[in-house]
C-alpha atoms as a PDB file:
ATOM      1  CA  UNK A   1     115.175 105.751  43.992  1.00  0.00           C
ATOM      2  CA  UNK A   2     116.028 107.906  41.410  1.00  0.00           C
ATOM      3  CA  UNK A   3     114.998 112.005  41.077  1.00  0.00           C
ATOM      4  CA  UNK A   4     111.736 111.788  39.776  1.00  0.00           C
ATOM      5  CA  UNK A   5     110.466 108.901  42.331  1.00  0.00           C
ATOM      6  CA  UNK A   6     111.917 110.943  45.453  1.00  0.00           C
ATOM      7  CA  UNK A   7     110.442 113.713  44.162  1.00  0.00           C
ATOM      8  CA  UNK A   8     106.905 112.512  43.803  1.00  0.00           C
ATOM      9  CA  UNK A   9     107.197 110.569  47.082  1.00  0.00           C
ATOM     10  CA  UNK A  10     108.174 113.721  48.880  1.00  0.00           C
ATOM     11  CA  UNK A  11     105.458 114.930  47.799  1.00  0.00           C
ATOM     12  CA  UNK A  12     103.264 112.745  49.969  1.00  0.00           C
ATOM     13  CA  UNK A  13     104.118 114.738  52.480  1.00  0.00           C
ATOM     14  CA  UNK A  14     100.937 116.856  52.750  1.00  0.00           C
ATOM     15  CA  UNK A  15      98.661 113.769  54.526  1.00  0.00           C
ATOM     16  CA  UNK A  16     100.711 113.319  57.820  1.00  0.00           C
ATOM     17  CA  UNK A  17     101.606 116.847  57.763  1.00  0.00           C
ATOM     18  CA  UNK A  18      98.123 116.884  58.350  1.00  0.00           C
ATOM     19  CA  UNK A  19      97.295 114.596  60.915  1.00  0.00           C
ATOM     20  CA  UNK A  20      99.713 115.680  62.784  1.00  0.00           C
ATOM     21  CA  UNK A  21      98.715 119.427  62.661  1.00  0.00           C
ATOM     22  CA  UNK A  22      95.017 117.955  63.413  1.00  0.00           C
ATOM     23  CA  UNK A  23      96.042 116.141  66.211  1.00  0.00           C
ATOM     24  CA  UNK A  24      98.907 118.206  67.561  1.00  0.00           C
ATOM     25  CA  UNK A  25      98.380 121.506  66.683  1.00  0.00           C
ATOM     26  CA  UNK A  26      94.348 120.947  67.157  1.00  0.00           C
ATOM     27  CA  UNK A  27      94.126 122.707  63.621  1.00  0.00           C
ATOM     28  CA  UNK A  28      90.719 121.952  62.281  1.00  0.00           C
ATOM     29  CA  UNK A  29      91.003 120.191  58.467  1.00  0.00           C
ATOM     30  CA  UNK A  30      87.788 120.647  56.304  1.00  0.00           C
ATOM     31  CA  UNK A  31      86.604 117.480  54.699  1.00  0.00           C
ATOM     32  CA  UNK A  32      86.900 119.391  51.261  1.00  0.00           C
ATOM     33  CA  UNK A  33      90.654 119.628  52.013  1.00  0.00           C
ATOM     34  CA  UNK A  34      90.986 115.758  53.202  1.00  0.00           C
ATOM     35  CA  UNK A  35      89.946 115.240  49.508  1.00  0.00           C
ATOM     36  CA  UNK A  36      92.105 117.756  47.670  1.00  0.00           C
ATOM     37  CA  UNK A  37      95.116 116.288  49.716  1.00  0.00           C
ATOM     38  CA  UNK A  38      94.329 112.608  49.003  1.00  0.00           C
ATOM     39  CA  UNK A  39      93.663 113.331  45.467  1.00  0.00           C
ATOM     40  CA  UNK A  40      96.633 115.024  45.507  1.00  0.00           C
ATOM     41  CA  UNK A  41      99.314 112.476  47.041  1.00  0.00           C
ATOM     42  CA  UNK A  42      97.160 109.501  44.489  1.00  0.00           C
ATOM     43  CA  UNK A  43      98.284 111.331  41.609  1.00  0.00           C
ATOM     44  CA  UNK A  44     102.007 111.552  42.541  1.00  0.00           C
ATOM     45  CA  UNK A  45     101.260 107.976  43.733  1.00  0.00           C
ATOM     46  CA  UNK A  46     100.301 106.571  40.515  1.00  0.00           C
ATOM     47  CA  UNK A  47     103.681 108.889  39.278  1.00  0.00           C
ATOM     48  CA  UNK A  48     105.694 106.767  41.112  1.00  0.00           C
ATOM     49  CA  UNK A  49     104.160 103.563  40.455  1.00  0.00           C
ATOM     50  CA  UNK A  50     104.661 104.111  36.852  1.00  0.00           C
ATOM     51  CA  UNK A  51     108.421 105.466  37.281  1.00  0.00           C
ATOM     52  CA  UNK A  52     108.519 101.817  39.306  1.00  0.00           C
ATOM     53  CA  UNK A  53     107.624 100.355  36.181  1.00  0.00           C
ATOM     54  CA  UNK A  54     110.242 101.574  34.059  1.00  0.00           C
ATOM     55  CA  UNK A  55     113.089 101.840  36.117  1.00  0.00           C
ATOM     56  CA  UNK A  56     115.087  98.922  36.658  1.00  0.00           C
ATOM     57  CA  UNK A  57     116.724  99.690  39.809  1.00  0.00           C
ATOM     58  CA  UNK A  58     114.100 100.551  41.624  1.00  0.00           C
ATOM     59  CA  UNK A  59     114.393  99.287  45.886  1.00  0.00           C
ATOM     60  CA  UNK A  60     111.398  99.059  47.539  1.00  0.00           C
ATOM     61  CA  UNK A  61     114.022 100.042  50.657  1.00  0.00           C
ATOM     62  CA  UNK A  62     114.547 103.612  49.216  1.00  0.00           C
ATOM     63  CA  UNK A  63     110.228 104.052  49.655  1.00  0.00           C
ATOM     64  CA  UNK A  64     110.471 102.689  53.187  1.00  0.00           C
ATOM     65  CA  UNK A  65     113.410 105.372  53.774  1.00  0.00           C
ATOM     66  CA  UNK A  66     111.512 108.070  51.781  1.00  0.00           C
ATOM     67  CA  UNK A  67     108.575 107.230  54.273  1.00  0.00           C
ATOM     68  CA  UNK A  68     110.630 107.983  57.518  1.00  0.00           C
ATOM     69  CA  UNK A  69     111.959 111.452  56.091  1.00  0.00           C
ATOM     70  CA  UNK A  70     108.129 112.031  55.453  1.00  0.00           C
ATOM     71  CA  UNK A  71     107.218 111.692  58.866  1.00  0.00           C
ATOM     72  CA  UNK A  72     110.146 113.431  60.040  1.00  0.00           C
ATOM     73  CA  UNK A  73     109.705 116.455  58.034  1.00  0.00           C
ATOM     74  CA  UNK A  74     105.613 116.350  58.572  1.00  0.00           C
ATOM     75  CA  UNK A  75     106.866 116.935  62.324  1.00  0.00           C
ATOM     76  CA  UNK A  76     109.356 119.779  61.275  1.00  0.00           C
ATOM     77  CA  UNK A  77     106.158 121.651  59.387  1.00  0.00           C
ATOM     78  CA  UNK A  78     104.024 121.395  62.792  1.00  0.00           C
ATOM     79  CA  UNK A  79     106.783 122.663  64.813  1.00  0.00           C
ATOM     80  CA  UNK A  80     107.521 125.654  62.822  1.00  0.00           C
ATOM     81  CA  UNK A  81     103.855 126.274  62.719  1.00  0.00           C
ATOM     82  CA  UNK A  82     103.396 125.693  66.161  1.00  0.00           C
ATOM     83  CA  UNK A  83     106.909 128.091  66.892  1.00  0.00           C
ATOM     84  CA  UNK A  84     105.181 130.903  64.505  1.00  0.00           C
ATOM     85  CA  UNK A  85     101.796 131.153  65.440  1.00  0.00           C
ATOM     86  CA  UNK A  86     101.519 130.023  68.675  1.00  0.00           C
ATOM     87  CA  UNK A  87     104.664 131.774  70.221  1.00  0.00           C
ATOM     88  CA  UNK A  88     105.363 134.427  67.595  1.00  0.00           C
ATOM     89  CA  UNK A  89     108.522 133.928  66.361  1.00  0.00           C
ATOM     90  CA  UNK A  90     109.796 135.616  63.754  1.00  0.00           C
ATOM     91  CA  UNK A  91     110.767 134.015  60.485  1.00  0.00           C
ATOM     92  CA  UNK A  92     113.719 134.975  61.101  1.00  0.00           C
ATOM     93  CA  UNK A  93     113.727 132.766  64.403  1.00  0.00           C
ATOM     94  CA  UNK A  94     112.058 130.136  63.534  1.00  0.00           C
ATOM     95  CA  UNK A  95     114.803 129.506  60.066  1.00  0.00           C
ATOM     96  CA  UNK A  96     117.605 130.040  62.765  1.00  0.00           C
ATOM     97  CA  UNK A  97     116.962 127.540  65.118  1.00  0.00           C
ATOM     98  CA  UNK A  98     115.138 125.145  62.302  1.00  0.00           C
ATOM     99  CA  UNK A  99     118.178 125.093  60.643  1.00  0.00           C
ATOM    100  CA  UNK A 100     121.086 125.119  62.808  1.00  0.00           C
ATOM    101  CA  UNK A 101     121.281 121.796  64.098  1.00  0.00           C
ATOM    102  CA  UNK A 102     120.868 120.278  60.396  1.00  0.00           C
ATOM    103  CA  UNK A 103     123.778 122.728  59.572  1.00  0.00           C
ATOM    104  CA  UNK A 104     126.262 121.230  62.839  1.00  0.00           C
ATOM    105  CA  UNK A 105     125.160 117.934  62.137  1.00  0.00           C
ATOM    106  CA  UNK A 106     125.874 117.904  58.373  1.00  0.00           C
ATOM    107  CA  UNK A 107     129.341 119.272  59.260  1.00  0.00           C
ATOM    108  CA  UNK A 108     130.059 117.106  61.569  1.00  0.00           C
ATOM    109  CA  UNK A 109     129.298 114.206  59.694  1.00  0.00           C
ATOM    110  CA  UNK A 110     131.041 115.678  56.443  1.00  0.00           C
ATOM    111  CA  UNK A 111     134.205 116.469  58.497  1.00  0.00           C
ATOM    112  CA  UNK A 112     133.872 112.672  59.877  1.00  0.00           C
ATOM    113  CA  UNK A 113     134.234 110.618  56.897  1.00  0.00           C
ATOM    114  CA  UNK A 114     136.442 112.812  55.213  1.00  0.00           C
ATOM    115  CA  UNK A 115     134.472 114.794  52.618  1.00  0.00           C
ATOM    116  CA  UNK A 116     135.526 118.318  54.463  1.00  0.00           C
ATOM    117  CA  UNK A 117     138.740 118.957  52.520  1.00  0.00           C
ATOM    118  CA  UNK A 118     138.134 117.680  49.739  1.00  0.00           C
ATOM    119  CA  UNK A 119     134.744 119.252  49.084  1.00  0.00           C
ATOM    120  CA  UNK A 120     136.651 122.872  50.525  1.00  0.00           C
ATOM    121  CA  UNK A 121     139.346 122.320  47.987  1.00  0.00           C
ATOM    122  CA  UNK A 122     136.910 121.830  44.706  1.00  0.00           C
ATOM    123  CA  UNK A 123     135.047 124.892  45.349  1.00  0.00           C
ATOM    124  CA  UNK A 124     138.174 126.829  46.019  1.00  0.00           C
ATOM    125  CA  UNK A 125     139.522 125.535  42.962  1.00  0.00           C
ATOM    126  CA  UNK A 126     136.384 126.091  40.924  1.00  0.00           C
ATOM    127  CA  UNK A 127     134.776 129.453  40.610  1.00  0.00           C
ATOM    128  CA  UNK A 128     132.231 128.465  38.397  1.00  0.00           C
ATOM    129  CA  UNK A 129     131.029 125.389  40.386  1.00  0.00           C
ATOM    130  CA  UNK A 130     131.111 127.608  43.522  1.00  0.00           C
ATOM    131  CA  UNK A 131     129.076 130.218  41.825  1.00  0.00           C
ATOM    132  CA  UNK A 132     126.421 128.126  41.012  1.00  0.00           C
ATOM    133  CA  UNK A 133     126.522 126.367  44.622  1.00  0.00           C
ATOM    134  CA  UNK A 134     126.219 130.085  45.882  1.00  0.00           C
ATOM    135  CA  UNK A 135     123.398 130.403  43.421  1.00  0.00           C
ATOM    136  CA  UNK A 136     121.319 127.111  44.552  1.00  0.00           C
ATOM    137  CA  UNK A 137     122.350 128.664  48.269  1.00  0.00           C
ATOM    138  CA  UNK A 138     120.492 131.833  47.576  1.00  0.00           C
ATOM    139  CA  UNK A 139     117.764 130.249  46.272  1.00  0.00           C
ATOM    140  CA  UNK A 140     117.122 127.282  48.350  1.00  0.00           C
ATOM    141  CA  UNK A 141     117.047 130.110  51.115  1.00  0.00           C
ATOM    142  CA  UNK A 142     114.733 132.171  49.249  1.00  0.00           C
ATOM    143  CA  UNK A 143     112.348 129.036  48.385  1.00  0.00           C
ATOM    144  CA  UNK A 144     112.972 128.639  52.131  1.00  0.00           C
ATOM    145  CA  UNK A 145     112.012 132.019  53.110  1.00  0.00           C
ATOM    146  CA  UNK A 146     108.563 131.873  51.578  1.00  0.00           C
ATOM    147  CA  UNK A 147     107.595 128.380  52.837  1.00  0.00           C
ATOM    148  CA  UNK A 148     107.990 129.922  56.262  1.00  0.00           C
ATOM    149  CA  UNK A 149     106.168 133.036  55.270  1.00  0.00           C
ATOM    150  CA  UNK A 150     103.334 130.560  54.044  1.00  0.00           C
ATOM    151  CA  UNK A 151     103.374 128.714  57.234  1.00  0.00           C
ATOM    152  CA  UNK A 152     103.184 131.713  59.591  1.00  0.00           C
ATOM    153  CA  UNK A 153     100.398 132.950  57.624  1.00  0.00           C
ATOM    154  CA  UNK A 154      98.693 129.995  56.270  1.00  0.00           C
ATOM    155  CA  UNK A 155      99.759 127.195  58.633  1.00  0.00           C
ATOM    156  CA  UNK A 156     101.510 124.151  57.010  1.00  0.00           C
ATOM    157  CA  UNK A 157      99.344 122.239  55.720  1.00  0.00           C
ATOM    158  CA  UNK A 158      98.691 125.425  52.662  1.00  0.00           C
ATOM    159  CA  UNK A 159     102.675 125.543  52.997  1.00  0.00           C
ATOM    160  CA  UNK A 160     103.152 122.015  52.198  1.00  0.00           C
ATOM    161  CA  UNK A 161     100.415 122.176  49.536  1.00  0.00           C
ATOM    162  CA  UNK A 162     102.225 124.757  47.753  1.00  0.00           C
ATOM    163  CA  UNK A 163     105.422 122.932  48.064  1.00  0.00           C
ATOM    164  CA  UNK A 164     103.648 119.658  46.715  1.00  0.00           C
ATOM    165  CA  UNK A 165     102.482 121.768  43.979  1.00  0.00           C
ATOM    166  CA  UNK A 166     106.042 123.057  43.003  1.00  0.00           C
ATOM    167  CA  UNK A 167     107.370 119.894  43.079  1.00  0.00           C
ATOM    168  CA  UNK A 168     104.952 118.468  40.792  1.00  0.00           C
ATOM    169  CA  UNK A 169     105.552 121.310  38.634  1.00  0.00           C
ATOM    170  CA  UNK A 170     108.907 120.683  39.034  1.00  0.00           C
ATOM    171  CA  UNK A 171     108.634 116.988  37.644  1.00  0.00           C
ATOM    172  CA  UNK A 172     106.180 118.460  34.794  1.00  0.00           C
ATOM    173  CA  UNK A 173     108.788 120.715  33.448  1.00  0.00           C
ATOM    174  CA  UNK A 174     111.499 118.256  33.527  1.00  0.00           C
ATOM    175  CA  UNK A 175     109.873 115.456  31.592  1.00  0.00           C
ATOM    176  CA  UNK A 176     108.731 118.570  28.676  1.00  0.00           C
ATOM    177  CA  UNK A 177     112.273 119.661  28.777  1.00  0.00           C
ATOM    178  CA  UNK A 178     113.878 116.912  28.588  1.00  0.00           C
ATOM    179  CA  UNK A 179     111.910 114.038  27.200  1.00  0.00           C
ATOM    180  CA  UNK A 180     111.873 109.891  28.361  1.00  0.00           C
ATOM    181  CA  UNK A 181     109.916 107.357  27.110  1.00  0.00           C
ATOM    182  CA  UNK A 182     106.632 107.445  27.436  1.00  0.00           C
ATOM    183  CA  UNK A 183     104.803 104.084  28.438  1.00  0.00           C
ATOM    184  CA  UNK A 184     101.517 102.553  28.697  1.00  0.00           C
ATOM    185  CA  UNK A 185     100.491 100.071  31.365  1.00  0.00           C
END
């Protein structure tokens, strides 16, 4: 799949996120919000399907993987939720533990098959490419920061929204800034 397919997939997100929190978390949905969310992941639906039309390399295998990380992270958005409202962690807390395992794992796997050194020696060789991971860092953690805000507040279905929203944004800005061809089905 390439960026802007995963990115509008992602965004699909929002209807088992949920289900889940209706089923789970016993979070009542209004119907008006059933709606807004379907009309929402149609439009990055049809996104997609016209992406599929003009990419050439698109694998119908990278949807049915893009499907399992939805469900996975729909249960990730419940969880925090569930951790910040109904046991009052702090966002703080709830980042800490939500994020550590991800953090071991990744290393583990990265130290595994062999991309630990060399990954350690480019950025130590490259100030300017370990500036601007530092600067991706700081703002993936900021980005992260107010999605958990928005979930301990909101609950995660607004959270998600918001991050559905941003990503279509996201893909808006991308395609004005830097232009592909446009087609007609």
């Amino acid at each position: 799949m390439n960026y802007a397919t995963g990115t509008i997939v992602k965004s699909g997100k929002l209807v088992p996120t949920l289900i889940l929190s209706v089923v789970w978390l016993r979070r009542p949905v209004a119907f008006p919000e059933w709606i807004a969310a379907g009309l929402l992941v149609l439009s990055s639906t049809l996104m997609a399907l016209g992406e599929h039309l003009v990419d050439v390399n698109f694998q119908p295998l990278g949807l049915a993987i893009a499907f399992i990380q939805l469900v996975a992270a729909s249960m990730q958005g419940n969880v925090q939720e569930r951790v910040l409202k109904d046991y009052d962690a702090t966002v703080s807390e709830a980042m800490l533990f939500g994020n550590s395992l991800g953090a071991v794992l990744v290393l583990v796997a990265m130290a595994a098959n062999g991309e630990m050194a060399p990954a350690a020696s480019f950025f130590l060789d490259s100030r300017f490419a370990f500036l601007l991971l530092l600067a991706r860092s700081v703002t993936f953690l900021l980005g992260a920061i107010a999605l958990s805000v928005l979930t301990k507040e909101y609950g995660t279905g607004a959270a998600t929204a918001v991050g559905t929203l941003r990503k279509s944004l996201t893909l808006l800005f991308s395609f004005a800034l830097f232009p592909k061809p446009y087609h007609l089905i």
